[in-house]
Each structure stands twice: as structure tokens, then as C-alpha cells.
Protein backbone atom coordinates (compact mmCIF):
# COMPACT_ATOMS: atom_id res chain seq x y z
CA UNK A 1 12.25 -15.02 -13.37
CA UNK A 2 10.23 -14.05 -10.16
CA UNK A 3 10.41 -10.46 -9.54
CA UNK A 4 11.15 -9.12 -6.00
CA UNK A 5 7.37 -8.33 -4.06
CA UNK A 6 7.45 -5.00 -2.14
CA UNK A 7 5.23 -4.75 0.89
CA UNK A 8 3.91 -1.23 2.67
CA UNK A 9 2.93 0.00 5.76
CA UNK A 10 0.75 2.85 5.57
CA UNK A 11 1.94 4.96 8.77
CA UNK A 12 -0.43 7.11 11.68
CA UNK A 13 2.09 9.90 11.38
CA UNK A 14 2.07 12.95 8.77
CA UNK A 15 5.02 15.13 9.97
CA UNK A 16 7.08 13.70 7.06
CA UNK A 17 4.19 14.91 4.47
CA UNK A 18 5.75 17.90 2.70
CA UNK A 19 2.66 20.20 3.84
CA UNK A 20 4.39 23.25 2.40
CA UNK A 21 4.13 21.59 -1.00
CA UNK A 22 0.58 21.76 -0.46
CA UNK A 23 0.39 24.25 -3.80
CA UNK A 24 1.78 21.07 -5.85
CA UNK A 25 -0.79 18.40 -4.11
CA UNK A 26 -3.59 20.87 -5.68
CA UNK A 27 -4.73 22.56 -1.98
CA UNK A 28 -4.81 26.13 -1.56
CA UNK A 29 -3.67 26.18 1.92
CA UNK A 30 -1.30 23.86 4.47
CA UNK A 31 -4.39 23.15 6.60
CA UNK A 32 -6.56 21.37 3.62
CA UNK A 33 -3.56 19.50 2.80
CA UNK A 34 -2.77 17.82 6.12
CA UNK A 35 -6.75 17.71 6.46
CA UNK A 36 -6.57 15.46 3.81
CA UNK A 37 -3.87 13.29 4.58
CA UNK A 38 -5.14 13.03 8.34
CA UNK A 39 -8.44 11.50 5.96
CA UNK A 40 -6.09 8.85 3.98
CA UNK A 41 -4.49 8.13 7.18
CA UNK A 42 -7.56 7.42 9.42
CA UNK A 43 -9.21 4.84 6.35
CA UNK A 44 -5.66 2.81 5.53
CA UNK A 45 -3.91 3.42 8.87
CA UNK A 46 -1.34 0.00 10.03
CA UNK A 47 -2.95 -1.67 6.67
CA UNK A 48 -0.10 -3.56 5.03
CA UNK A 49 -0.37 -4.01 1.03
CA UNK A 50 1.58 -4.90 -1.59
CA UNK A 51 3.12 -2.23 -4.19
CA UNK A 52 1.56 -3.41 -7.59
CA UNK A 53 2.36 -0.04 -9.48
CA UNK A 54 4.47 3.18 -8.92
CA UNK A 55 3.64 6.66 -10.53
CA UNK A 56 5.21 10.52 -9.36
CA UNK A 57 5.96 9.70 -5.86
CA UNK A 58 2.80 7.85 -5.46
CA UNK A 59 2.67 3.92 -4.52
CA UNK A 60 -0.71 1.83 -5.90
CA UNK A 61 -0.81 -0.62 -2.81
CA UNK A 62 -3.17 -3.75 -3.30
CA UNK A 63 -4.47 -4.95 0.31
CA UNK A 64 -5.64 -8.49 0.34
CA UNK A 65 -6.78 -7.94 4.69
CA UNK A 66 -10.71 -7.20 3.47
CA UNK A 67 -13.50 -9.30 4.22
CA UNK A 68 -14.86 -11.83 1.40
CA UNK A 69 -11.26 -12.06 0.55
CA UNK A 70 -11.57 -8.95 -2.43
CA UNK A 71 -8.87 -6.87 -2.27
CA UNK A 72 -8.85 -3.15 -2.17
CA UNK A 73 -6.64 -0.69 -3.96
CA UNK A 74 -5.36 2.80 -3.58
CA UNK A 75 -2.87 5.03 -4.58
CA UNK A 76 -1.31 6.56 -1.42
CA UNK A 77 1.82 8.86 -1.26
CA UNK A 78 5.13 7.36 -0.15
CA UNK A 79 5.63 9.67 2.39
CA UNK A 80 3.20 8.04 4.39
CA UNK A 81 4.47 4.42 3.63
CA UNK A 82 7.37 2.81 5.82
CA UNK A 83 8.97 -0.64 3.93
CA UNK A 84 8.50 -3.95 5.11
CA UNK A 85 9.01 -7.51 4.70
CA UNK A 86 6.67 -9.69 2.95
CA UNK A 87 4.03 -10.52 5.54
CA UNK A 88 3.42 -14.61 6.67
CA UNK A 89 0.14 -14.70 5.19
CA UNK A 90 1.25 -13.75 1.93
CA UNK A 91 4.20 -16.48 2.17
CA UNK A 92 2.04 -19.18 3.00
CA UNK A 93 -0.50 -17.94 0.48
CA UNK A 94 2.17 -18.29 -2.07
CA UNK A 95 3.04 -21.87 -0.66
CA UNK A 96 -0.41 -23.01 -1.03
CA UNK A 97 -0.97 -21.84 -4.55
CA UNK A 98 2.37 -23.66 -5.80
CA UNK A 99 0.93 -26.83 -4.51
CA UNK A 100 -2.54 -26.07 -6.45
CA UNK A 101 -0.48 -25.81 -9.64
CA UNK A 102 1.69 -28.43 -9.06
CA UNK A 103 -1.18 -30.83 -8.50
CA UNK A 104 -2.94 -29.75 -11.40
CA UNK A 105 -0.07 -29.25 -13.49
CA UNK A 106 -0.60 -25.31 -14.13
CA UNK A 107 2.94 -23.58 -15.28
């Protein structure tokens, strides 16, 4: 059975960051926090990736857009991540791949 891929955006905007839980995230004050978040946001900004593992509110995205075709990982918060569908590339990825196996008889 083929489970269900889920597929992130990571968002430009951090006004639904909970900046007054800034104590919890391990930052003395609100500033630092949304300092660092403007940081996450400005390196994986638009990226889409796949969700490969979920921990305490925190989404370990695997994005396959890199040059030299090696993927990069990172474990970003979900308040920064909007839902959406499985991209085209990754569909015809998919398509391409069955083929391989079917032609070389791979289960």
C-alpha cells in the first residue's frame, strides 16, 4: 500500500510565528526569535519539498529543486509551511521511475 505524499510550501510571511513563544523556541527575547525565522525564511523562501518526517510541531521537508539533482533537507516549523498538492515534476518523476522498474522487472 502506497502511502499518501505531503508536499510544503515554505511561506515569505512570519506573522503566524508564535513570537511570544519565543522563551519555548530557546531565544531570550521576541526580536532574536523573528530574527531568526526572517533567516529560515530568506534561505527556503517559495521552495516546495516533500514532508519525509514530523517531530513537535516541526516538518523535515526533503527538496529535490537543487542543482546536481542532490536533495537538501531541513527541519522547518509548520507555522511557516502552507499545504500543497504534489508538484508535476514529482508526478512525472514518479511516472518515469515505474517504467524503469517495469522494464527491468524491479518490484
Amino acid at each position: 500500500m502506497e502511502t499518501e505524499r505531503k508536499f510544503y510550501q515554505v511561506s515569505k510571511d512570519i506573522r503566524n510565528a508564535p513570537t511570544c513563544d519565543h522563551l519555548m523556541h530557546g531565544y531570550e527575547t521576541r526580536s532574536e526569535f523573528a530574527h531568526a525565522l526572517l533567516q529560515i525564511v530568506h534561505r527556503w523562501h517559495d521552495r516546495i519539498g516533500e514532508c519525509i518526517e514530523e517531530r513537535n510541531g516541526f516538518l523535515r521537508l526533503r527538496f529535490y529543486d537543487t542543482p546536481g539533482g542532490m536533495p537538501d533537507e531541513a527541519w522547518l516549523p509548520h507555522f511557516l509551511l502552507c499545504s500543497v498538492p504534489m508538484p508535476v515534476c514529482y508526478k512525472d518523476n514518479d511516472k518515469m521511475e515505474e517504467e524503469l522498474n517495469r522494464a527491468f522487472e524491479i518490484d
